[in-house]
Protein backbone atom coordinates (compact mmCIF):
# COMPACT_ATOMS: atom_id res chain seq x y z
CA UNK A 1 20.05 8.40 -4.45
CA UNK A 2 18.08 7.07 -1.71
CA UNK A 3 17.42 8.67 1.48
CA UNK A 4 16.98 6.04 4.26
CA UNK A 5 17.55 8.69 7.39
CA UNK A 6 13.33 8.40 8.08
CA UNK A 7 13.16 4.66 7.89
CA UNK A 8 13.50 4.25 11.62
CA UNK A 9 12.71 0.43 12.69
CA UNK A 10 12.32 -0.56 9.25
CA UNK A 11 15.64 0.67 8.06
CA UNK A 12 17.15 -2.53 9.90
CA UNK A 13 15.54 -4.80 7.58
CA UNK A 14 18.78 -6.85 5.75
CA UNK A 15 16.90 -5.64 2.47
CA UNK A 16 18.51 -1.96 2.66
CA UNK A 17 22.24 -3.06 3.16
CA UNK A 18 21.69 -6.56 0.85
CA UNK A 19 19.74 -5.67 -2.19
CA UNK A 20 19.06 -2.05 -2.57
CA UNK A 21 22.22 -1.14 -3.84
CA UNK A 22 22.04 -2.93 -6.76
CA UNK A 23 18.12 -2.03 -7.26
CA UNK A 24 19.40 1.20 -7.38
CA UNK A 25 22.06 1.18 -9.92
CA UNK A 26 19.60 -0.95 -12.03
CA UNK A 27 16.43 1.81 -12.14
CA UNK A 28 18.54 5.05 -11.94
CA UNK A 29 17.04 8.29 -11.14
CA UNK A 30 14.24 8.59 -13.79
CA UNK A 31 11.16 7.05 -11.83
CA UNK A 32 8.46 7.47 -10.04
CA UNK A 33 7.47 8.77 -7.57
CA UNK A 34 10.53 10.46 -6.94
CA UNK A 35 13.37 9.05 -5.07
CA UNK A 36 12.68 11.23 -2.47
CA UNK A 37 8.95 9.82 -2.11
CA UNK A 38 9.86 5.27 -2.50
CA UNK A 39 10.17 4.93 0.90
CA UNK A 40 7.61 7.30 2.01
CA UNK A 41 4.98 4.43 3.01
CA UNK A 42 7.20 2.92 5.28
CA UNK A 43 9.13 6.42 6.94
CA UNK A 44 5.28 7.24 7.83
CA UNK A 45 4.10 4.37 9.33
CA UNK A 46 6.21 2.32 11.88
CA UNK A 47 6.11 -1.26 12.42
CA UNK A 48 4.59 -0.67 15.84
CA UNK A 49 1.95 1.65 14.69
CA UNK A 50 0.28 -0.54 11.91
CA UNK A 51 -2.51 -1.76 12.31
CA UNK A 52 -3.66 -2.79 8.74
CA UNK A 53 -1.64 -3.52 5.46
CA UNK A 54 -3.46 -2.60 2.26
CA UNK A 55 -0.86 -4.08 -0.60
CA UNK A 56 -1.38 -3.20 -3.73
CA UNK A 57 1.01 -3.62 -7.09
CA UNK A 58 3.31 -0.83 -9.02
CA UNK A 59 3.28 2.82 -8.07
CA UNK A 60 1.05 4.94 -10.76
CA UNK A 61 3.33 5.32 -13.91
CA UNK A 62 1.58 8.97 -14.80
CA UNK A 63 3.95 11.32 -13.81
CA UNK A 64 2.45 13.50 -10.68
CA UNK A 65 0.28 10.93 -9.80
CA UNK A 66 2.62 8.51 -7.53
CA UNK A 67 3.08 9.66 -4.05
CA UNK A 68 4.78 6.94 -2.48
CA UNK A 69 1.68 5.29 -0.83
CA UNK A 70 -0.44 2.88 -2.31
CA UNK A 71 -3.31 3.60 -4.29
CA UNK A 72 -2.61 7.63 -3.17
CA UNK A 73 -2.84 10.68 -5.15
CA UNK A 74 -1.66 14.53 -4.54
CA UNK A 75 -4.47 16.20 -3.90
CA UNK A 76 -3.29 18.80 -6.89
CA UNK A 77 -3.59 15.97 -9.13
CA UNK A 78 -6.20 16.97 -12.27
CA UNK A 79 -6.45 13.47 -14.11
CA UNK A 80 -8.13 10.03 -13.84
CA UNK A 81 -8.46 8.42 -10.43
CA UNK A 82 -8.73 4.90 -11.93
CA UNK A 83 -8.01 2.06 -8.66
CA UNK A 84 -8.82 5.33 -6.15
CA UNK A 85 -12.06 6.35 -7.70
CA UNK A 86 -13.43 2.45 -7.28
CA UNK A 87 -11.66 2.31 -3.80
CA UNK A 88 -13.90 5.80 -3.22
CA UNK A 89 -17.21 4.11 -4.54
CA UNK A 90 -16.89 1.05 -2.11
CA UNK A 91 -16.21 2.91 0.85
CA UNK A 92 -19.55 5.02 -0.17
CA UNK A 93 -21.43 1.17 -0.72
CA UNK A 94 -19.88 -0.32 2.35
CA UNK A 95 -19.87 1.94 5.30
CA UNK A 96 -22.03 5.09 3.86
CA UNK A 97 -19.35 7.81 4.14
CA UNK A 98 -17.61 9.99 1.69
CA UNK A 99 -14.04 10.37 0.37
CA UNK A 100 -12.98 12.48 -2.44
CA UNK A 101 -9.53 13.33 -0.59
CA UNK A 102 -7.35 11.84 -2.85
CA UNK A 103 -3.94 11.84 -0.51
CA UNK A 104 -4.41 9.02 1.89
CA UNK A 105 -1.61 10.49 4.27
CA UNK A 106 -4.37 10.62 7.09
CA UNK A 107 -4.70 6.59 6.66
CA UNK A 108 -1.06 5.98 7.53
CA UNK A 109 -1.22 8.21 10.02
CA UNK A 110 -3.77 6.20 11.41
CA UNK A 111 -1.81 3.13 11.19
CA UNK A 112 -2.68 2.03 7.79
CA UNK A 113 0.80 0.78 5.75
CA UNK A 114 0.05 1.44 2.28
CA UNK A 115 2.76 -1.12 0.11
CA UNK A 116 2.98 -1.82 -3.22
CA UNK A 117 4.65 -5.05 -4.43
CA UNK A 118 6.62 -3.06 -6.55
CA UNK A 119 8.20 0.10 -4.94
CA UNK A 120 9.13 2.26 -8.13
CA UNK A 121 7.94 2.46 -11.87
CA UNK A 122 9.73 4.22 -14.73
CA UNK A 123 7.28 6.74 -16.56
CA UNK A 124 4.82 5.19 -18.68
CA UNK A 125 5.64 1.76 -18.25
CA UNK A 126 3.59 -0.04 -15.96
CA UNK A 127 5.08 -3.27 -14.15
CA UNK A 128 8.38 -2.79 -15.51
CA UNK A 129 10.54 -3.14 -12.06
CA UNK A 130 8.07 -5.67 -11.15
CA UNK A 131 10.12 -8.25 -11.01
CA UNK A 132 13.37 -6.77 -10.02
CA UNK A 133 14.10 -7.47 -6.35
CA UNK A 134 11.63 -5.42 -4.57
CA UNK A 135 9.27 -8.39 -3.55
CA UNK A 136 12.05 -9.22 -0.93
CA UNK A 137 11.47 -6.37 1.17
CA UNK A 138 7.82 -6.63 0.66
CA UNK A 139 8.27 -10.41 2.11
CA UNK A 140 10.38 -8.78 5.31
CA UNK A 141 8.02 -6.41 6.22
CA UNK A 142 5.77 -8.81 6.46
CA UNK A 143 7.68 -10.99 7.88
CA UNK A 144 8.09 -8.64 10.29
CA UNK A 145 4.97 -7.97 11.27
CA UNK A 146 3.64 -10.95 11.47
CA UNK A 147 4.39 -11.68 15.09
CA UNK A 148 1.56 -9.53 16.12
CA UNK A 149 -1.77 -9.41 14.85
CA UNK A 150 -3.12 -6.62 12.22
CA UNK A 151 -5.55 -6.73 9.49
CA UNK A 152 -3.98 -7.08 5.57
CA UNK A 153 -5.68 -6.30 2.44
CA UNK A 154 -5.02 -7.91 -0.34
CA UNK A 155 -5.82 -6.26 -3.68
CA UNK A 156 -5.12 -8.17 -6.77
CA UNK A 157 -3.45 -11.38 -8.70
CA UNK A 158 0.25 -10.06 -6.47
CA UNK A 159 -0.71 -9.07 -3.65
CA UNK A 160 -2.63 -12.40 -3.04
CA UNK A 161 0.38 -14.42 -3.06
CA UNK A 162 1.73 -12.39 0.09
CA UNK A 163 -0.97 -14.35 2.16
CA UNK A 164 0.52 -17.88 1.87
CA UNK A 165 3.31 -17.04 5.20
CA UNK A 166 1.18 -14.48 6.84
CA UNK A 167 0.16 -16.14 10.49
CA UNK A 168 -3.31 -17.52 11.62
CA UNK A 169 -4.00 -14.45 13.57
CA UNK A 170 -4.26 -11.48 11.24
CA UNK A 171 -7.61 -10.92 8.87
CA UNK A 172 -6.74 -11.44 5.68
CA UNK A 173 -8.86 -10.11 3.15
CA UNK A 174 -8.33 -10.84 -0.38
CA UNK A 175 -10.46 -9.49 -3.49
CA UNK A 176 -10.04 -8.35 -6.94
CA UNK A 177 -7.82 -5.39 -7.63
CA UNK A 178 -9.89 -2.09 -7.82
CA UNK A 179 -8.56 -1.08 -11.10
CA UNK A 180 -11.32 -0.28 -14.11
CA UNK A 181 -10.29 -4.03 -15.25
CA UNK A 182 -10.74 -6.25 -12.74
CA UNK A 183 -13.15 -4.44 -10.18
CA UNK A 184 -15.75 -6.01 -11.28
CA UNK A 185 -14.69 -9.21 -10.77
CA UNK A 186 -15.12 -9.30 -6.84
CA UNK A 187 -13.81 -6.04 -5.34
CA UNK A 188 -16.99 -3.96 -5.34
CA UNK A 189 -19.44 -5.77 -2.59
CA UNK A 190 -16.20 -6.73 -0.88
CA UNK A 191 -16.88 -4.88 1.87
CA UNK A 192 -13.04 -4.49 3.02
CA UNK A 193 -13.75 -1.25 5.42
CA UNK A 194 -16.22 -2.06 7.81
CA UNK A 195 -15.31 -5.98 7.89
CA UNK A 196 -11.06 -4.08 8.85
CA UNK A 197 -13.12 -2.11 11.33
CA UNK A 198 -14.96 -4.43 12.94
CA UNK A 199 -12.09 -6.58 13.54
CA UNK A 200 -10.23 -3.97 15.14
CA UNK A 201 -13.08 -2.50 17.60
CA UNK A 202 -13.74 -6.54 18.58
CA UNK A 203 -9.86 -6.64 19.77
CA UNK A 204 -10.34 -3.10 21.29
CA UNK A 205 -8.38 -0.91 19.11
CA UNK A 206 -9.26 2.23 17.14
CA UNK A 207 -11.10 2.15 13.78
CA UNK A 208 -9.93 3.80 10.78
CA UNK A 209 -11.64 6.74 9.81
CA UNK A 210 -11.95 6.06 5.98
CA UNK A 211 -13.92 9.12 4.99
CA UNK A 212 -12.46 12.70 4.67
CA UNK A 213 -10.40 13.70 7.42
């Protein structure tokens, strides 16, 4: 069902060979994003090219609208933007550039590992594989990159609780999710972009270019 031949590194993690066997059986072929796309995060950005970890929760449950990456959206996509448009708005407020691009492909290939908590989502019902095994490879990856320092973004109630085992070294940034119901509550005037940015120029690495490629 799944194709694991572009994992590369990551494919060694024990989660592929332990626990997504029976994750698979359990959520069948009817999700989203596609099969094809669950993975897609990770197959495009390699644990030694990430730089920054943005995690967010459960792939979009609007059919067309998941892409595999985080927060991400086809560009052919005609509906609400929701968590993206707010995302869009704070990039404007913190570092005074534009993005309406709506695929955020050009972020991982910049180094930027876009994760939800929860890797798949059956149509219209949001959080429903939530809690059904795919927090352990969340924790790996993490655990795997957390020899080396990188910048993580924490969006929300579940992607806070990945900061507990993440080491001293790393900015960790954690705010209010930027959906329409919680943005408010700390996410705008966050300022995650330039404070990501800054971090990396002081330890003499690349920023990300947020705005439109």
């Amino acid at each position: 069902m799944f194709d694991l031949s572009r994992l590369g590194a990551w494919g060694d993690l024990p989660f592929f060979s332990d626990d997504l066997p029976a994750i698979a059986e359990r959520v069948g072929t009817d999700i989203l994003p596609p099969p094809k796309l669950t993975f897609r995060a990770l197959e495009l950005c390699p644990p030694d090219q990430t730089k920054v970890v943005i995690i967010g929760q459960d792939p979009y449950h609007t059919p067309g609208k998941a892409d595999g990456l985080a927060f991400s959206i086809p560009t052919d996509f005609r509906g609400r933007l929701d968590s993206l448009g707010n995302i869009f708005k704070e990039i404007a407020d913190d570092i005074g550039a534009e993005r309406s691009e709506t695929d955020l492909t050009d972020w991982a290939n910049q180094g930027v590992l876009l994760l939800n908590t929860a890797l798949t989502v059956p149509p219209g019902r949001p959080k429903a594989h939530a809690k059904i095994g795919w927090t352990k490879l969340v924790n790996q990856v993490l655990d795997h990159l957390n020899a080396a320092p990188r910048a993580f973004l924490l969006w929300g109630g579940p992607a806070g609780t990945f900061a507990k085992p993440l080491a001293a070294h790393h900015l960790i940034h954690t705010s209010a999710h930027p959906s329409p119901l919680s943005v408010h509550r700390g996410f705008f005037g966050s300022r995650p972009f330039s404070k990501v940015n800054q971090w990396l120029i002081d330890r003499g690495q690349e920023p990300i270019h947020w705005a439109d490629p």
